[in-house]
Protein backbone atom coordinates (compact mmCIF):
# COMPACT_ATOMS: atom_id res chain seq x y z
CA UNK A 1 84.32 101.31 90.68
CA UNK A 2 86.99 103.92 89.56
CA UNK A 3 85.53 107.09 88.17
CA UNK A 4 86.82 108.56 84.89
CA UNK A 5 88.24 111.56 85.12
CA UNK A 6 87.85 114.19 81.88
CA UNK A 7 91.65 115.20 80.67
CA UNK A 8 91.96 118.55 79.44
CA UNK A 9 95.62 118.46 78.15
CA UNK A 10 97.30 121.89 77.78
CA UNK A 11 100.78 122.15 76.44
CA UNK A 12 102.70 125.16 76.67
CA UNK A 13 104.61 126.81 73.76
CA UNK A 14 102.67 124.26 71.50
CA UNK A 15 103.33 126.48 69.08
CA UNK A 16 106.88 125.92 68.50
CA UNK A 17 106.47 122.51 67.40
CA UNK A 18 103.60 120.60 65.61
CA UNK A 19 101.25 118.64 67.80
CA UNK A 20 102.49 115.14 66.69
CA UNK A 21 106.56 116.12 66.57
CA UNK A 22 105.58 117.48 70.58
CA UNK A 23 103.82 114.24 71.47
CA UNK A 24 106.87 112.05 70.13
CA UNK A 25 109.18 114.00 72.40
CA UNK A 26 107.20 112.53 75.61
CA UNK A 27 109.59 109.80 76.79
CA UNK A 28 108.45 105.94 75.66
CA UNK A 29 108.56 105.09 79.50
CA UNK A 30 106.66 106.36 82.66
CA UNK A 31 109.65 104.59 84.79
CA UNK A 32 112.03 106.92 83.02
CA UNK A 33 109.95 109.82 82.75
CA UNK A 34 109.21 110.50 86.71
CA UNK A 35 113.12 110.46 87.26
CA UNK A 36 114.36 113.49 88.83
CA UNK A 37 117.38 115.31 87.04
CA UNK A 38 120.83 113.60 87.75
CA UNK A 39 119.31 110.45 89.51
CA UNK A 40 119.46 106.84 88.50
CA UNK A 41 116.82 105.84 86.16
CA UNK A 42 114.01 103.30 88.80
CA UNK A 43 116.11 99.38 89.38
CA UNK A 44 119.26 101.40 88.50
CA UNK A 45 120.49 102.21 91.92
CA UNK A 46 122.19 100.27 94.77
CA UNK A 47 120.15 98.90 97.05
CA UNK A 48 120.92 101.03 99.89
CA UNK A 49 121.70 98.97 103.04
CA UNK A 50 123.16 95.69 103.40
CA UNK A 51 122.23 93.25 101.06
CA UNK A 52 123.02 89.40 100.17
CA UNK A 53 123.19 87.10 97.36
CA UNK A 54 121.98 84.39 95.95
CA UNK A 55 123.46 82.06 93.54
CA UNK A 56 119.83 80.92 91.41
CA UNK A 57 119.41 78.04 89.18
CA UNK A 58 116.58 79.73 87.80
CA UNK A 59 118.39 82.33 86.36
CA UNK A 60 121.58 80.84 85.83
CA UNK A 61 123.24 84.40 87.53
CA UNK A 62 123.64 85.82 91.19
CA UNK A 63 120.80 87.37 92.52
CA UNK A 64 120.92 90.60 95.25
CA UNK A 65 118.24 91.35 97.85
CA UNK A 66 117.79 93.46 100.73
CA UNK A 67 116.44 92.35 104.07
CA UNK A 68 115.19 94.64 106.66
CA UNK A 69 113.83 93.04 110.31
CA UNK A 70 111.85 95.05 112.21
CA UNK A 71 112.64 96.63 115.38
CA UNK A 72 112.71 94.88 118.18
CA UNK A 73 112.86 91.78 116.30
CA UNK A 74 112.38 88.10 117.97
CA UNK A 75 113.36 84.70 116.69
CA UNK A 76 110.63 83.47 118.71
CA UNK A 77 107.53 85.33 116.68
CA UNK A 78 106.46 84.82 113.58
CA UNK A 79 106.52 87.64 111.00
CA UNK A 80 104.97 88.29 107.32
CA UNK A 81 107.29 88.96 105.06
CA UNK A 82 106.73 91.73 102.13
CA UNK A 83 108.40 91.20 98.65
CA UNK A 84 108.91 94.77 97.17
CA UNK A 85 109.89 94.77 93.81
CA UNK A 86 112.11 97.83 92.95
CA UNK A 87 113.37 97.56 96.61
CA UNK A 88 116.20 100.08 95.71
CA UNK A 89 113.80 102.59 95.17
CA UNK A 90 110.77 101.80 97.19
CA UNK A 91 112.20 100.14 100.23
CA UNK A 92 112.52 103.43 102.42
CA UNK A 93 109.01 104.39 101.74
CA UNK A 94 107.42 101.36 103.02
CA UNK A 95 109.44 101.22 105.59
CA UNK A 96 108.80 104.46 106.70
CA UNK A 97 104.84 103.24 106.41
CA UNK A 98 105.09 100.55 108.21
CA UNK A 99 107.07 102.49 110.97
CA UNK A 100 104.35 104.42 111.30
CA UNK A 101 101.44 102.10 111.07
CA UNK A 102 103.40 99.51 114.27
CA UNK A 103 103.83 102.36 116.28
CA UNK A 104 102.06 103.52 119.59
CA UNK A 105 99.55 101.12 121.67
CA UNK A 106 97.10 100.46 119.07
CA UNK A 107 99.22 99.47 116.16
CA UNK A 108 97.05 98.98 112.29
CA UNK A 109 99.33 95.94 110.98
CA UNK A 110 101.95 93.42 112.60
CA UNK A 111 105.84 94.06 112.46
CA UNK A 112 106.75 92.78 109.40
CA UNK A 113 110.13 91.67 107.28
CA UNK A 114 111.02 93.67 104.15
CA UNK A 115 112.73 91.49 101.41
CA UNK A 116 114.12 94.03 98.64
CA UNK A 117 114.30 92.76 95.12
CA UNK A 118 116.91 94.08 92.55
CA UNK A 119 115.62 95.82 89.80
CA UNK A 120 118.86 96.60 87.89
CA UNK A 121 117.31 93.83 84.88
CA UNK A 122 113.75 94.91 85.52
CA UNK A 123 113.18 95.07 82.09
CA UNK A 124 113.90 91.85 81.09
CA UNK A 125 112.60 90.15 84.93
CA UNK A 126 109.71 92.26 85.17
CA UNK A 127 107.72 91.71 81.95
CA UNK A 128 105.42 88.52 81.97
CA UNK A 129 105.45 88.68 77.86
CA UNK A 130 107.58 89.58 74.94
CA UNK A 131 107.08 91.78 72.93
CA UNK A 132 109.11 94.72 70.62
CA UNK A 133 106.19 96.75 70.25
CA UNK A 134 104.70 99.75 72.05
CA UNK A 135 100.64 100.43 72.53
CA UNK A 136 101.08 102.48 68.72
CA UNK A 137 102.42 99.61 66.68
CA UNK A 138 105.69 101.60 66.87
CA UNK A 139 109.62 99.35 67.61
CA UNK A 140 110.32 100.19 71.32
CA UNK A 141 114.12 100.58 72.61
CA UNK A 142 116.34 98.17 72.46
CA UNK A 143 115.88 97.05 75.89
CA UNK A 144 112.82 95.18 74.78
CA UNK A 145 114.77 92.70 73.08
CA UNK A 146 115.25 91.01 76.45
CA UNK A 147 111.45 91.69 77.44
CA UNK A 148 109.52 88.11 78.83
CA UNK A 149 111.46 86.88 82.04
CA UNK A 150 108.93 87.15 84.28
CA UNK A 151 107.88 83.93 84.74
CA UNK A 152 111.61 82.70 85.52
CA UNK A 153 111.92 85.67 88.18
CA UNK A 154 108.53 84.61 89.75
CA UNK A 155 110.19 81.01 89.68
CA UNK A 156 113.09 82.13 91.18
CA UNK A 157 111.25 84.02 94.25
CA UNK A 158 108.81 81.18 94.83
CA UNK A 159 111.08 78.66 94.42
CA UNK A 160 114.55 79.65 95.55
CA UNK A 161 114.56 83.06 97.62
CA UNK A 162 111.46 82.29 99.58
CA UNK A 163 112.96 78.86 100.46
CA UNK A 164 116.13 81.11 102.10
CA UNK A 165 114.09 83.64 103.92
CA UNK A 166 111.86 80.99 105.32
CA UNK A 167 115.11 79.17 106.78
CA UNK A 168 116.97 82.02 107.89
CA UNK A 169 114.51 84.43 109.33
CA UNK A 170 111.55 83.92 111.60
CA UNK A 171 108.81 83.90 109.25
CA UNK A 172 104.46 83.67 109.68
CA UNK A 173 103.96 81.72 106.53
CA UNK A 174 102.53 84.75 105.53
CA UNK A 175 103.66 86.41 102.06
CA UNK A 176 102.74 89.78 100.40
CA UNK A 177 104.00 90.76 97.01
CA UNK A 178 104.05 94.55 96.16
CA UNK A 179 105.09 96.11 93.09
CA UNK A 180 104.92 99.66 91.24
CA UNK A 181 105.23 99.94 87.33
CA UNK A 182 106.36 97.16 85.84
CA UNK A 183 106.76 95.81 89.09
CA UNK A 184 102.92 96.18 89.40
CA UNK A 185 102.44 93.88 86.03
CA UNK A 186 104.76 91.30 87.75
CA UNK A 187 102.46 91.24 90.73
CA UNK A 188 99.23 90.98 88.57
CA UNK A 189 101.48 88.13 86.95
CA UNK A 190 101.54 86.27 90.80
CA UNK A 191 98.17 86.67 90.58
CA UNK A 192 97.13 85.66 87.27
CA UNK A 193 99.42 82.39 87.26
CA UNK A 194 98.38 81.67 91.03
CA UNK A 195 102.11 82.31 92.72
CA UNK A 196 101.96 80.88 96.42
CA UNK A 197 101.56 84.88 97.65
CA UNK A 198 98.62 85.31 100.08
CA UNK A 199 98.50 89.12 98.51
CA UNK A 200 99.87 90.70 95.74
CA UNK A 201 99.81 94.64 95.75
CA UNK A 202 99.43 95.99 92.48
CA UNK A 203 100.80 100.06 92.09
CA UNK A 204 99.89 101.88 88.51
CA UNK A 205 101.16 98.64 86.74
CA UNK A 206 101.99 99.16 83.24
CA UNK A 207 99.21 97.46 81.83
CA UNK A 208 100.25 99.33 78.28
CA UNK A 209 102.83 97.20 77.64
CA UNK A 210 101.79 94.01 75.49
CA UNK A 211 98.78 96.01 74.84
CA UNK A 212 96.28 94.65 74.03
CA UNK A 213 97.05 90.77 74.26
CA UNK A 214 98.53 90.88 77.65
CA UNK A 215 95.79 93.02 79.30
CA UNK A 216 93.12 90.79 77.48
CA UNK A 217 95.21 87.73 79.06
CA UNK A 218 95.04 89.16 82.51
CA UNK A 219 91.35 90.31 82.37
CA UNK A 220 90.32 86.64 81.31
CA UNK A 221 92.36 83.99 83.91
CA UNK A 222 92.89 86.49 86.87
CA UNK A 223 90.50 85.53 90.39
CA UNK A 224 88.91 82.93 89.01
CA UNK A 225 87.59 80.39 91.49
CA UNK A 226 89.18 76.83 92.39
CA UNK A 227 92.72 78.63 92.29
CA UNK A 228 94.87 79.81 95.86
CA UNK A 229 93.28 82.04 97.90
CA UNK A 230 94.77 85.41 97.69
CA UNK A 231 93.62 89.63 97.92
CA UNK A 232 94.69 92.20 95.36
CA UNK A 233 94.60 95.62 96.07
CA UNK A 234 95.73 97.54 92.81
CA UNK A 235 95.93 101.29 92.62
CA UNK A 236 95.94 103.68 89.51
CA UNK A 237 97.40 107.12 89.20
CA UNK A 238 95.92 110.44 87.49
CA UNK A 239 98.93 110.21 84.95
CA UNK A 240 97.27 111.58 81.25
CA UNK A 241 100.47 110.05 79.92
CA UNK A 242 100.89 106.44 78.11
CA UNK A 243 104.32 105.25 76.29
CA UNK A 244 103.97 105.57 72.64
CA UNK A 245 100.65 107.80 72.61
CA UNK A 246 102.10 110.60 74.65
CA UNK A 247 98.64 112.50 76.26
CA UNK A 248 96.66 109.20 76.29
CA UNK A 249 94.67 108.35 79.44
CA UNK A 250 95.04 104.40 78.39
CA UNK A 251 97.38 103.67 80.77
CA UNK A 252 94.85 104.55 83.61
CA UNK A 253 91.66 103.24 82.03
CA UNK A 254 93.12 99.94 81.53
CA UNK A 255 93.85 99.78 85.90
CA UNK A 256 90.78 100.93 86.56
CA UNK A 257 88.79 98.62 84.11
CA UNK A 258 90.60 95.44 84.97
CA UNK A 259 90.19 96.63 89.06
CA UNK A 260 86.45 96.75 88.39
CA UNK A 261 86.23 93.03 86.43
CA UNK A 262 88.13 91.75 89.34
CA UNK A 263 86.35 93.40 92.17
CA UNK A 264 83.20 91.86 90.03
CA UNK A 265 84.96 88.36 90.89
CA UNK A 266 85.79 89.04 94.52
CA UNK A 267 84.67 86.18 96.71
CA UNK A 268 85.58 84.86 100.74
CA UNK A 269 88.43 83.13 98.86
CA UNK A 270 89.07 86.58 96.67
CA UNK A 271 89.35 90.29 98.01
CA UNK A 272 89.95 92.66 95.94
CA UNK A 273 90.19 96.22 96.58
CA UNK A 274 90.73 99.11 93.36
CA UNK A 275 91.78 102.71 94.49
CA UNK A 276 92.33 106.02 92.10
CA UNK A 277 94.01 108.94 93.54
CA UNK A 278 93.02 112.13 91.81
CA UNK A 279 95.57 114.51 91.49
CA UNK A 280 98.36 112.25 91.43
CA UNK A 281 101.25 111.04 88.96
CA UNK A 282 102.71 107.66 88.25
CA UNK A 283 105.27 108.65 90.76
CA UNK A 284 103.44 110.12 93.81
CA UNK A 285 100.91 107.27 94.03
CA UNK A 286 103.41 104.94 95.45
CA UNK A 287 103.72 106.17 98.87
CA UNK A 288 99.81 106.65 99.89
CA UNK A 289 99.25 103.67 97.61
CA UNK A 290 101.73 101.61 99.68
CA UNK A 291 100.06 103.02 103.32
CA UNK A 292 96.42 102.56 101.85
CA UNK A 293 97.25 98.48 100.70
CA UNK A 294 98.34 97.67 104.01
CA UNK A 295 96.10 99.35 105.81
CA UNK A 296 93.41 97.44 103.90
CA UNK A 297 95.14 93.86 103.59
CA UNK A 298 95.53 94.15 107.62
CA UNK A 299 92.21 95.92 108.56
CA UNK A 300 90.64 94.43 111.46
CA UNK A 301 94.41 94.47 113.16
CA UNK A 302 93.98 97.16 115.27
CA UNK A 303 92.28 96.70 118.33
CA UNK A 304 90.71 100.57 118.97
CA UNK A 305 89.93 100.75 122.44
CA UNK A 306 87.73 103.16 123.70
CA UNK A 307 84.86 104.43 126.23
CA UNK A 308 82.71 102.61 123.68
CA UNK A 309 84.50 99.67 123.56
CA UNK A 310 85.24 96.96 121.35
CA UNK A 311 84.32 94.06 123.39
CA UNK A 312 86.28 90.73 122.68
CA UNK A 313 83.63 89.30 120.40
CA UNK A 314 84.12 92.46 117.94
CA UNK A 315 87.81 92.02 118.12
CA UNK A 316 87.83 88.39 117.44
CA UNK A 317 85.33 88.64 114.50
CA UNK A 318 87.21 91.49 113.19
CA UNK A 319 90.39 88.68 113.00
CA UNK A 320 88.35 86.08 111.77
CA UNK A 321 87.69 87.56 108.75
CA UNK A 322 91.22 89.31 108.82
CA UNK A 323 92.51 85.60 108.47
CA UNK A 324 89.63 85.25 106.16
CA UNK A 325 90.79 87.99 103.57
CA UNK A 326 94.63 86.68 103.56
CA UNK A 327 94.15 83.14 103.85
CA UNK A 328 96.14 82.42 106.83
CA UNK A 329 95.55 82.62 110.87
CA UNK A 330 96.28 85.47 112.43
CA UNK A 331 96.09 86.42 115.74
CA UNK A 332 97.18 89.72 118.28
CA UNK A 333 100.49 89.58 119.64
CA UNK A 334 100.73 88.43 122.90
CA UNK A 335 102.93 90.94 124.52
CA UNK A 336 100.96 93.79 122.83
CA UNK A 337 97.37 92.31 124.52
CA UNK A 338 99.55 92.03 127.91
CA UNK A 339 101.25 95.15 127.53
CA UNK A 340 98.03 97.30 127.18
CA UNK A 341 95.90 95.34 130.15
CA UNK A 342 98.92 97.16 132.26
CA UNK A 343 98.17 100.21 130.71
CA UNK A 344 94.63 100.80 131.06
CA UNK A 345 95.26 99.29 134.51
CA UNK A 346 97.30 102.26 135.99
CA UNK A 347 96.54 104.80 133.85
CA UNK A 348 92.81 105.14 133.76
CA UNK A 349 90.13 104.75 136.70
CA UNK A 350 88.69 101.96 137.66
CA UNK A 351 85.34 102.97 136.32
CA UNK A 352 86.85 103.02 133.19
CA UNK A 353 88.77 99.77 133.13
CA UNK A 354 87.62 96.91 131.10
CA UNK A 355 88.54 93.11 130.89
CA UNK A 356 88.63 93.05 126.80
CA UNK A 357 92.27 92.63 127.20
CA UNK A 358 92.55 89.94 129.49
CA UNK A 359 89.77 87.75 128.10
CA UNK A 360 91.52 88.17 124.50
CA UNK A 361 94.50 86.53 125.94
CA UNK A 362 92.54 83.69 127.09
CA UNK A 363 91.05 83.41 123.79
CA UNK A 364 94.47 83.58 121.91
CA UNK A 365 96.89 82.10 124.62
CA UNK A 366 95.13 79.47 126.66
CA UNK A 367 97.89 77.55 127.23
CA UNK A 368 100.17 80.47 128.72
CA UNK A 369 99.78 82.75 131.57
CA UNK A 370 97.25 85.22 131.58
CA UNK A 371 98.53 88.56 133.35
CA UNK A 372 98.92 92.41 132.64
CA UNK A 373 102.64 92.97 131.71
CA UNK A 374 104.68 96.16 131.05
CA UNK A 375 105.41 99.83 131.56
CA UNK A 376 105.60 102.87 129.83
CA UNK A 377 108.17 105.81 130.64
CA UNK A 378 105.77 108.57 130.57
């Protein structure tokens, strides 16, 4: 369960303005808010890198994403594919995580693909509801007008842009949505309405918005048995602030409640997995929030060998309920297992040796040949 943390507000030169004329001055939106000076406001940017389009019924307009393969890439594998919402302004920080978490001889989660979403209508394709209103009662901007699209945009992914990536790239069967903001509440969306996503990563999502119906909606349908198997693993910021109430801790109370009636719910056919981070803003948490999800959605991955071990029948429980947690089978890749039976061949005594490698491959790869295979420069 999340703890609650005590906010002790303190405004500077309070005195220059009453308390309530300082409070309206906080900006009506977190996504705006964290923008630096002179940058574009979050789903305002280009997506940086090539990107194609899409032509969706759906929506009845084009649609741009980004797709970035991994290194090394391999027509012949199979890869999960990531959905990042916002990808113009999250995609180089998980890729820059997942860089780091393939890398080196005992890597914590599989290559994956990176499929980029446009934000530039977030407001409008972001928003499961409709609404005018902000938490207060109060008329938000006139960009809530076109608030409610969600649903078509989660139509058009599952039905449309999936359908592409699965034909054009090399895909597992394996899908992860991952959102931050309102991207977040779209994800929580997936989940609630039971979106053909074996996870859905959920970053300080603006539960505020629709408040309260929407959050009561979510807190009622979302994990219940008899639907898809799926994990959530939704994070919450230390941010004191909340559109419309200014220094109001409602926008983190209502992640961290819903994360505990949902981790209440988790089941072998439901993980679920809540995370605060003290200290942080609605900004900051994306980047440890996006390292922390995927480490948990792939734990069991990476195959830590050691003077103590693991022996084969550690590793392949530690998959088994890997598969378990995102409803799929998954399974070491073959030239990694061969690739480090080489290793610990010539580079450690034979004392030391051990046969883990070699009998996972005849576990995983019966049918193919079962040999060490591979060199490293140094």
């Amino acid at each position: 369960m999340f703890p609650i943390p005590i906010v002790a507000p303190c405004l500077r030169c309070a005195a220059a303005l009453p308390l309530m004329a300082l409070l309206w001055l906080l900006p009506l939106s977190l996504h705006a808010r964290e923008q630096p000076s002179g940058a574009p406001a979050q789903g305002q940017g280009d997506l940086h890198g090539p990107y194609s389009s899409l032509d969706s019924g759906v929506l009845g307009e084009t649609q741009r994403y980004s797709v970035d393969l991994p290194k090394g890439y391999d027509a012949q594998k199979r890869y999960p594919v990531i959905y990042l919402l916002d990808g113009d302004s999250h995609r180089t920080k998980l890729l820059g995580v997942i860089e780091g978490l393939t890398d080196g001889l005992q890597p914590a989660m599989p290559s994956a693909i990176v499929v980029g979403l446009d934000g530039r209508k977030r407001m409008r394709d972001y928003t499961p509801t409709h609404t005018l209103k902000l938490p207060n009662g109060q008329p938000g901007s006139k960009a809530y007008k076109v608030t409610g699209g969600g649903e078509r945009f989660l139509d058009f992914i599952e039905q449309e842009l999936q359908a592409v990536i699965d034909a054009d790239y090399a895909t597992s069967g394996v899908t992860i949505l991952m959102g931050h903001s309102f991207g977040g509440l779209l994800a929580l969306e997936a989940l609630r309405s039971d979106r053909a996503f074996n996870a859905v990563v959920a970053i300080d999502p603006s539960l505020w918005f629709d408040y309260p119906a929407y959050q009561q909606r979510l807190t009622k349908e979302s994990g219940l048995s008899g639907g898809r198997h799926s994990a959530l693993f939704i994070a919450a910021s230390d941010n004191p602030f909340t559109p419309g109430l200014g220094l109001s801790s409602l926008h983190s109370e209502l992640i961290r409640g819903l994360s505990d009636t949902l981790q209440q719910r988790a089941s072998p056919d439901f993980a679920v997995r809540g995370q605060f981070y003290p200290g942080s803003d609605h900004s900051s948490v994306v980047l440890p929030a996006i390292e922390d999800s995927l480490r948990w959605l792939f734990e069991g991955y990476r195959i830590a060998y050691g003077a103590q071990g693991p022996d084969a029948e550690t590793v392949i429980g530690n998959y088994r309920r890997l598969s378990r947690r995102l409803g799929a089978q998954i399974r070491p890749d073959r030239e990694r297992l061969q690739f480090n039976w080489a290793y610990i061949n010539t580079r450690l005594p034979e004392a030391q040796r051990s046969d883990l490698f070699e009998a996972l491959l005849k576990h995983y790869y019966p049918q193919l040949p079962v040999e060490p295979r591979g060199t490293m420069a140094h």
